[in-house]
PDB file of N, CA and C in Angstrom:
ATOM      1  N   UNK A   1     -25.172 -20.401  93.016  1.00  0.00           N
ATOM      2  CA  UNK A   1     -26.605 -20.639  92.952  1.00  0.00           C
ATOM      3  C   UNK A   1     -27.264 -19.498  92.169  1.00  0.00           C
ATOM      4  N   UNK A   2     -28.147 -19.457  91.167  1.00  0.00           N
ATOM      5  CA  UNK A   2     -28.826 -18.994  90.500  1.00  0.00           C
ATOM      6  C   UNK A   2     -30.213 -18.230  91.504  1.00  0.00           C
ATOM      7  N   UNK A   3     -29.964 -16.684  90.936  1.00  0.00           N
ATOM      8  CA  UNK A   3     -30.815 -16.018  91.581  1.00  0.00           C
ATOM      9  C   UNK A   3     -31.907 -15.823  91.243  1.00  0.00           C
ATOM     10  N   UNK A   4     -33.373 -16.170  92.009  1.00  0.00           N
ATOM     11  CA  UNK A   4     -34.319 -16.442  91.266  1.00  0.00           C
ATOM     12  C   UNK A   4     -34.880 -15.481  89.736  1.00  0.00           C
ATOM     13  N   UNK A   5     -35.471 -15.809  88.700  1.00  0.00           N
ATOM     14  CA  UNK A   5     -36.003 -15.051  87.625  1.00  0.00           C
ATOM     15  C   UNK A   5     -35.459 -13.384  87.508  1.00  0.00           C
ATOM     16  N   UNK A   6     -36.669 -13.127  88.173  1.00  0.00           N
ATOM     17  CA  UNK A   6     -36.795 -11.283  88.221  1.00  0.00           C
ATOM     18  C   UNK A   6     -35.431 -10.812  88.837  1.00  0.00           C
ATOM     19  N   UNK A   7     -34.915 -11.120  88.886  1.00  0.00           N
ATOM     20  CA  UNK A   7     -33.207 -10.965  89.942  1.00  0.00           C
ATOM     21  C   UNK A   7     -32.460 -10.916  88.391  1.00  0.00           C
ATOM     22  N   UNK A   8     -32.576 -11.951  88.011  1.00  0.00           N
ATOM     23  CA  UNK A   8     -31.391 -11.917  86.456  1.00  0.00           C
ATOM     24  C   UNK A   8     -31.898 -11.364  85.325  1.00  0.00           C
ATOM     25  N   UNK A   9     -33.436 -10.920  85.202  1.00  0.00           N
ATOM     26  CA  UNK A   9     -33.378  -9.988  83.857  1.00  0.00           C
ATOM     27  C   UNK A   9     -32.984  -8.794  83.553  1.00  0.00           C
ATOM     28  N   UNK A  10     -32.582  -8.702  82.798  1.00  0.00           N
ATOM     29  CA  UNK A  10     -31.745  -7.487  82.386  1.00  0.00           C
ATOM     30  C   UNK A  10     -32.471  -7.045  81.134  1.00  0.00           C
ATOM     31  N   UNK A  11     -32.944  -5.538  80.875  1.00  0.00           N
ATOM     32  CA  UNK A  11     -34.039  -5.395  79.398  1.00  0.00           C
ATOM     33  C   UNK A  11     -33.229  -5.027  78.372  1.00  0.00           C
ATOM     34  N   UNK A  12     -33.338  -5.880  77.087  1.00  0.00           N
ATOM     35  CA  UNK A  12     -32.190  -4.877  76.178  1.00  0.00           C
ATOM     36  C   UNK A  12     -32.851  -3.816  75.544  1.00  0.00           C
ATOM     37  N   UNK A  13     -32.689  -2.881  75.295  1.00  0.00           N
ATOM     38  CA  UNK A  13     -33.350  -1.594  74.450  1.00  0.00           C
ATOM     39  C   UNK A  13     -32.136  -2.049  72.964  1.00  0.00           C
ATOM     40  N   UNK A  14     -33.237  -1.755  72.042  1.00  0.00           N
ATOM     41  CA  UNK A  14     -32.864  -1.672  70.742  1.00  0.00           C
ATOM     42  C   UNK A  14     -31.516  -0.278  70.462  1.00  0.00           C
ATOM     43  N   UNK A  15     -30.720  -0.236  69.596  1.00  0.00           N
ATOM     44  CA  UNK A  15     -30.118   0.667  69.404  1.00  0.00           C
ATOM     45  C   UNK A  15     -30.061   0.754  67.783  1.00  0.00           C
ATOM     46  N   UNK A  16     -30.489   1.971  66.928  1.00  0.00           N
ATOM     47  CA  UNK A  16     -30.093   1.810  65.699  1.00  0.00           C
ATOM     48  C   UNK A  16     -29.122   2.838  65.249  1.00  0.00           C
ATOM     49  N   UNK A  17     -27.944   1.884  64.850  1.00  0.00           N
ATOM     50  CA  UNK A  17     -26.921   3.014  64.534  1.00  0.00           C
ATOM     51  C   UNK A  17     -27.004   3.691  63.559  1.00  0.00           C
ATOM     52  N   UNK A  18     -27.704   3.731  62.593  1.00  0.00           N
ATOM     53  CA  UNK A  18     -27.595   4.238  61.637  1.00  0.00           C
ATOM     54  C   UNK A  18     -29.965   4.512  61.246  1.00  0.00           C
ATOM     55  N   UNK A  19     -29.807   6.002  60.726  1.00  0.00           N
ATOM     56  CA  UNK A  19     -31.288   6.309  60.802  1.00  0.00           C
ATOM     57  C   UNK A  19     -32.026   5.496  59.581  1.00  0.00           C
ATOM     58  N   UNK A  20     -33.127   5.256  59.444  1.00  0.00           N
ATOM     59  CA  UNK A  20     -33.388   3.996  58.795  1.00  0.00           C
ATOM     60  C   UNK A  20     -34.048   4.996  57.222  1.00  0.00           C
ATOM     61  N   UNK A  21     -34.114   5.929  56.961  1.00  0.00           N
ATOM     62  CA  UNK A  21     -34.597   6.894  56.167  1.00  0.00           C
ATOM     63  C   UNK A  21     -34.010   8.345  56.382  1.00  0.00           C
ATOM     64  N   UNK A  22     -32.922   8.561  55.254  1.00  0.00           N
ATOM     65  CA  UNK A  22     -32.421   9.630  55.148  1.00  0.00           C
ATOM     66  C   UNK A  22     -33.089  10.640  53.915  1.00  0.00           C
ATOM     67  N   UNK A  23     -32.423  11.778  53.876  1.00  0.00           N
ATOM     68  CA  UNK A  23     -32.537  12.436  52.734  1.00  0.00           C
ATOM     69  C   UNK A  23     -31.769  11.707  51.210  1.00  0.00           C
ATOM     70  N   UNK A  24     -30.625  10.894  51.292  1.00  0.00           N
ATOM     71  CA  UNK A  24     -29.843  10.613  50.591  1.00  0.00           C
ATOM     72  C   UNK A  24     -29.938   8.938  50.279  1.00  0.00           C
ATOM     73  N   UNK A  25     -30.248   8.365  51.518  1.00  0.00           N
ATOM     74  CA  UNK A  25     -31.158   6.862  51.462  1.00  0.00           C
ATOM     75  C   UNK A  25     -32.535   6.745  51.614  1.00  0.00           C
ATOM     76  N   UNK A  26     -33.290   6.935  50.943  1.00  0.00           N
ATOM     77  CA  UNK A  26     -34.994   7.184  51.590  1.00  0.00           C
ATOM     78  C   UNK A  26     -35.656   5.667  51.316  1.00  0.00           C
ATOM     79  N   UNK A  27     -34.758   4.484  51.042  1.00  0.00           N
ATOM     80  CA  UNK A  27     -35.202   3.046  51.097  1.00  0.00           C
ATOM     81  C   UNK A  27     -34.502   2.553  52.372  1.00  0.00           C
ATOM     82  N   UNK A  28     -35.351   1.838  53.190  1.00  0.00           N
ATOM     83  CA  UNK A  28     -34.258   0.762  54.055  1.00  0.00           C
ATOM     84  C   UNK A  28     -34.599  -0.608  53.998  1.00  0.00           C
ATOM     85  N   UNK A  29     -33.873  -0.813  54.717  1.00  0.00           N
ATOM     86  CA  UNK A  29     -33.663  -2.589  54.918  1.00  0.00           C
ATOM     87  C   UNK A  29     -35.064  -3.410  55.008  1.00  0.00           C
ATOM     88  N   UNK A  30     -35.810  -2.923  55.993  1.00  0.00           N
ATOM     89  CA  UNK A  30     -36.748  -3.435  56.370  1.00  0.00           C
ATOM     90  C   UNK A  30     -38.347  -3.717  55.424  1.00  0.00           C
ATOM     91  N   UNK A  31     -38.121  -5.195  55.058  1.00  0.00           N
ATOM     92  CA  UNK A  31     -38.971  -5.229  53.733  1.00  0.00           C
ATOM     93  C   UNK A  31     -40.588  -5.034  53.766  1.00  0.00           C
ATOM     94  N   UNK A  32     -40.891  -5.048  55.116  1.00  0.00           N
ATOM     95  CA  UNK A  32     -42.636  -4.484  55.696  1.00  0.00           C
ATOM     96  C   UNK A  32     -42.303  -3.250  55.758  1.00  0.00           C
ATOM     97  N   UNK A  33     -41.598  -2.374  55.649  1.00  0.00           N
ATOM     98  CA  UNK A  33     -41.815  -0.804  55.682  1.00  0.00           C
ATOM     99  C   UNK A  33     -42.491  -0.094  54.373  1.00  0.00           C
ATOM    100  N   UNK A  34     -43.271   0.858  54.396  1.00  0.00           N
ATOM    101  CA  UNK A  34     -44.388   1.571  53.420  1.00  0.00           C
ATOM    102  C   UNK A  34     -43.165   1.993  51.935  1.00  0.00           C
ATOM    103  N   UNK A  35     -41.695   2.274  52.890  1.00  0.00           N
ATOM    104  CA  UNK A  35     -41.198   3.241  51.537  1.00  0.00           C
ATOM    105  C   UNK A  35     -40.849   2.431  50.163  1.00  0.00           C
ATOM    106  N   UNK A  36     -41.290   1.322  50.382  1.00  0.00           N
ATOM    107  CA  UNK A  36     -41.088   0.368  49.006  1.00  0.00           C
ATOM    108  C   UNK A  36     -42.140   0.176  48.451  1.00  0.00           C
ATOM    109  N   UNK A  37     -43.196   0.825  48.464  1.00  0.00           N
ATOM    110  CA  UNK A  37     -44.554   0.691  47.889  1.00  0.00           C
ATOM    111  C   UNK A  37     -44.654   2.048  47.318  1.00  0.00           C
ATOM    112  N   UNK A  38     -43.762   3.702  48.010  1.00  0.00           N
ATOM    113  CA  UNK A  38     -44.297   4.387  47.375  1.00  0.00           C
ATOM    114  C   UNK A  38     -43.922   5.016  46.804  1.00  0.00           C
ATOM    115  N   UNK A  39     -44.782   5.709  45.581  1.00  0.00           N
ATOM    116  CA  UNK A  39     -44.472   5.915  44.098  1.00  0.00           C
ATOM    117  C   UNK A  39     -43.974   7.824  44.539  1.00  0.00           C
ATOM    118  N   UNK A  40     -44.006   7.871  45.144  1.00  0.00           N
ATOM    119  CA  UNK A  40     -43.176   9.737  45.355  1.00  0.00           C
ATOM    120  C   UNK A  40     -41.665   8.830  45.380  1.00  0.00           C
ATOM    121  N   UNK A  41     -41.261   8.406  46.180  1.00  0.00           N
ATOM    122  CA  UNK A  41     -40.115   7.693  46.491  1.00  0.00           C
ATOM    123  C   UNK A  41     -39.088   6.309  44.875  1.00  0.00           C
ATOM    124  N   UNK A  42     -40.110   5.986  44.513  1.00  0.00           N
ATOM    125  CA  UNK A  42     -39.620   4.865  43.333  1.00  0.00           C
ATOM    126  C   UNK A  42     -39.672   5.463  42.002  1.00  0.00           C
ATOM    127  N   UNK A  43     -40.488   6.578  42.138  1.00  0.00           N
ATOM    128  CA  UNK A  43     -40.769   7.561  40.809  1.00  0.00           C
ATOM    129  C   UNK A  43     -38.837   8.095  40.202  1.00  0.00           C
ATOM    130  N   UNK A  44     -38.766   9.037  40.903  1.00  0.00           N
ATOM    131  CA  UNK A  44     -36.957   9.184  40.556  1.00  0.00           C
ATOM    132  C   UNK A  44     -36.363   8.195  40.157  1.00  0.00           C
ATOM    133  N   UNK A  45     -36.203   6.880  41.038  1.00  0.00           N
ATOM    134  CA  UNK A  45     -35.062   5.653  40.856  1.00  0.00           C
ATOM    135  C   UNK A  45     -35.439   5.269  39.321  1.00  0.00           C
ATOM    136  N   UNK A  46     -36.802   5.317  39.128  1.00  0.00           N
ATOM    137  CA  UNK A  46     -37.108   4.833  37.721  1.00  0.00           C
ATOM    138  C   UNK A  46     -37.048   5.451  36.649  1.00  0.00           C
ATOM    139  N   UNK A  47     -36.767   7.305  36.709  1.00  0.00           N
ATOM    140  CA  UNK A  47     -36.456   7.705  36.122  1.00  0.00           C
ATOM    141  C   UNK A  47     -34.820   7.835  35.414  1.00  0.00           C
ATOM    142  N   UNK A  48     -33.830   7.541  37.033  1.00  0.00           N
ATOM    143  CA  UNK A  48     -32.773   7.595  36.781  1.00  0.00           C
ATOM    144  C   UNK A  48     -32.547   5.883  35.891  1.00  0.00           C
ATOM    145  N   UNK A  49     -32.864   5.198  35.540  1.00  0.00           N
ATOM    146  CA  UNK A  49     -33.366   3.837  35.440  1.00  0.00           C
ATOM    147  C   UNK A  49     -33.706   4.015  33.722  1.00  0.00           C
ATOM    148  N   UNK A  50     -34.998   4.666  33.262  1.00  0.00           N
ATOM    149  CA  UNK A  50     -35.418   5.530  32.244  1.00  0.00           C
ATOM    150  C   UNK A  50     -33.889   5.686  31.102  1.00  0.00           C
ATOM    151  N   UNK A  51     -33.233   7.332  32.372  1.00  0.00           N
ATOM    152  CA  UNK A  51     -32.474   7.919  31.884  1.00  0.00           C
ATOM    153  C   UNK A  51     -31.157   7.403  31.359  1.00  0.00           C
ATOM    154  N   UNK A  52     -31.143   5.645  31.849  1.00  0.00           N
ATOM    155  CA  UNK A  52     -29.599   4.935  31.683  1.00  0.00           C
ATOM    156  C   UNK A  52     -28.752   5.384  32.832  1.00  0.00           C
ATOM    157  N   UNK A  53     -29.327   5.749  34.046  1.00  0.00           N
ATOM    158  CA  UNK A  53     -27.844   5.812  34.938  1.00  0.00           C
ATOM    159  C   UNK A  53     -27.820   4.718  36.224  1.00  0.00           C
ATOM    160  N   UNK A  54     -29.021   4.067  36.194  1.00  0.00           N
ATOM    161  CA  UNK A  54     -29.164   2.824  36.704  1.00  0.00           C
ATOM    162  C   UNK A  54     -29.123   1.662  35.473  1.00  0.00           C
ATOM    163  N   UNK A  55     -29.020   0.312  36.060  1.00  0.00           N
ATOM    164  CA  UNK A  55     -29.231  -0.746  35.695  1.00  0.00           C
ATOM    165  C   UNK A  55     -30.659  -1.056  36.692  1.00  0.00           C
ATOM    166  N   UNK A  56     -31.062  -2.157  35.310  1.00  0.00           N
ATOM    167  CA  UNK A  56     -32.623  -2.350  36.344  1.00  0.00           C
ATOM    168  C   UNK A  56     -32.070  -3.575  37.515  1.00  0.00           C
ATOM    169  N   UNK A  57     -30.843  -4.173  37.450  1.00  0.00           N
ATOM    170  CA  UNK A  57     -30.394  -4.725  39.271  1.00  0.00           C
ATOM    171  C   UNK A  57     -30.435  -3.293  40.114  1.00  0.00           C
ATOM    172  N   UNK A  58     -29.106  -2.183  39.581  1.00  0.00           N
ATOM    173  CA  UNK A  58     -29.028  -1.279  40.722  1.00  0.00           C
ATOM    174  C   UNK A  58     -30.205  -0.368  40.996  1.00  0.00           C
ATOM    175  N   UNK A  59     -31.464  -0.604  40.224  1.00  0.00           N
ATOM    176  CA  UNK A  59     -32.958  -0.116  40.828  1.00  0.00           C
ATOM    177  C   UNK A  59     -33.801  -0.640  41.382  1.00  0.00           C
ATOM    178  N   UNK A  60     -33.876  -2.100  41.293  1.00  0.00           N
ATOM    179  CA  UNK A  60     -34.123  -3.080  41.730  1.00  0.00           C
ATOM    180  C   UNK A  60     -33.614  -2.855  43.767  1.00  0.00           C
ATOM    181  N   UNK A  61     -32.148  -2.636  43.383  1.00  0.00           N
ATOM    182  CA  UNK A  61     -31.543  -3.116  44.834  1.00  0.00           C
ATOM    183  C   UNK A  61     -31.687  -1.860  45.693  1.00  0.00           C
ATOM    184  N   UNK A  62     -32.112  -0.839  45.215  1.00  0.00           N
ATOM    185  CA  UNK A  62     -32.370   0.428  45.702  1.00  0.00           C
ATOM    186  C   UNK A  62     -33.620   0.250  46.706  1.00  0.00           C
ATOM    187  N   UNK A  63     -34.641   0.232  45.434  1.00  0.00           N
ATOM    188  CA  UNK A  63     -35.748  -0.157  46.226  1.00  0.00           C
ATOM    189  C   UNK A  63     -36.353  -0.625  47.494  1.00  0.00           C
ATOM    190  N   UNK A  64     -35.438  -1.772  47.188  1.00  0.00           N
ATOM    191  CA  UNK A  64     -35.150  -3.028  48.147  1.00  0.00           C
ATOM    192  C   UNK A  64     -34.437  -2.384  49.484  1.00  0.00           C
ATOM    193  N   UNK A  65     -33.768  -1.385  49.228  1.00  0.00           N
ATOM    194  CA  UNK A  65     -32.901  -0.793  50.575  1.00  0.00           C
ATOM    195  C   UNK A  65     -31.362  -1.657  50.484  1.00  0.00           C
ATOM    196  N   UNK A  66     -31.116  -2.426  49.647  1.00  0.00           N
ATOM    197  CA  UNK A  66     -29.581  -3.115  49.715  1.00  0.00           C
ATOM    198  C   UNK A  66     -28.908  -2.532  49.105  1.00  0.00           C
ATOM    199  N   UNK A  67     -28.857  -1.460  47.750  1.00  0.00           N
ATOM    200  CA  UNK A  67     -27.659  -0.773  47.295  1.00  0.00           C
ATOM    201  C   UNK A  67     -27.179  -0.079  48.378  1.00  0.00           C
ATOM    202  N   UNK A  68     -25.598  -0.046  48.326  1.00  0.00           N
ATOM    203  CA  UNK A  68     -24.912   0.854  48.943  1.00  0.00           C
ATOM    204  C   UNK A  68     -24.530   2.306  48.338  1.00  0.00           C
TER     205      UNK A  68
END
């Protein structure tokens, strides 16, 4: 027999394994987050981009937080 409601919830807490903004990744996944709008942050990628050591996909996917 099933124990009423408040008896079987259990709360999950979020866990993120991995920090969502590093020194070395400063784009993430999450496409409502500010760091894809800002130009301190997209300024470099576009330079390296500029300079020929990106392709405009692998600056593109940067941005975006999907390059690995």
């Amino acid at each position: 027999m099933l124990q009423p409601y408040g008896d079987n919830f259990v709360p999950v807490i979020p866990v993120l394994d991995e920090p969502q903004h590093t020194a070395t990744q400063q784009f993430c996944a999450d496409p409502t987050c500010g760091c894809h709008e800002e130009p301190a942050l997209i300024d470099p990628v576009n330079q390296q981009y500029v300079d020929g050591l990106l392709t405009a996909e692998e600056a593109s996917r940067i941005i975006q937080g999907r390059q690995v």
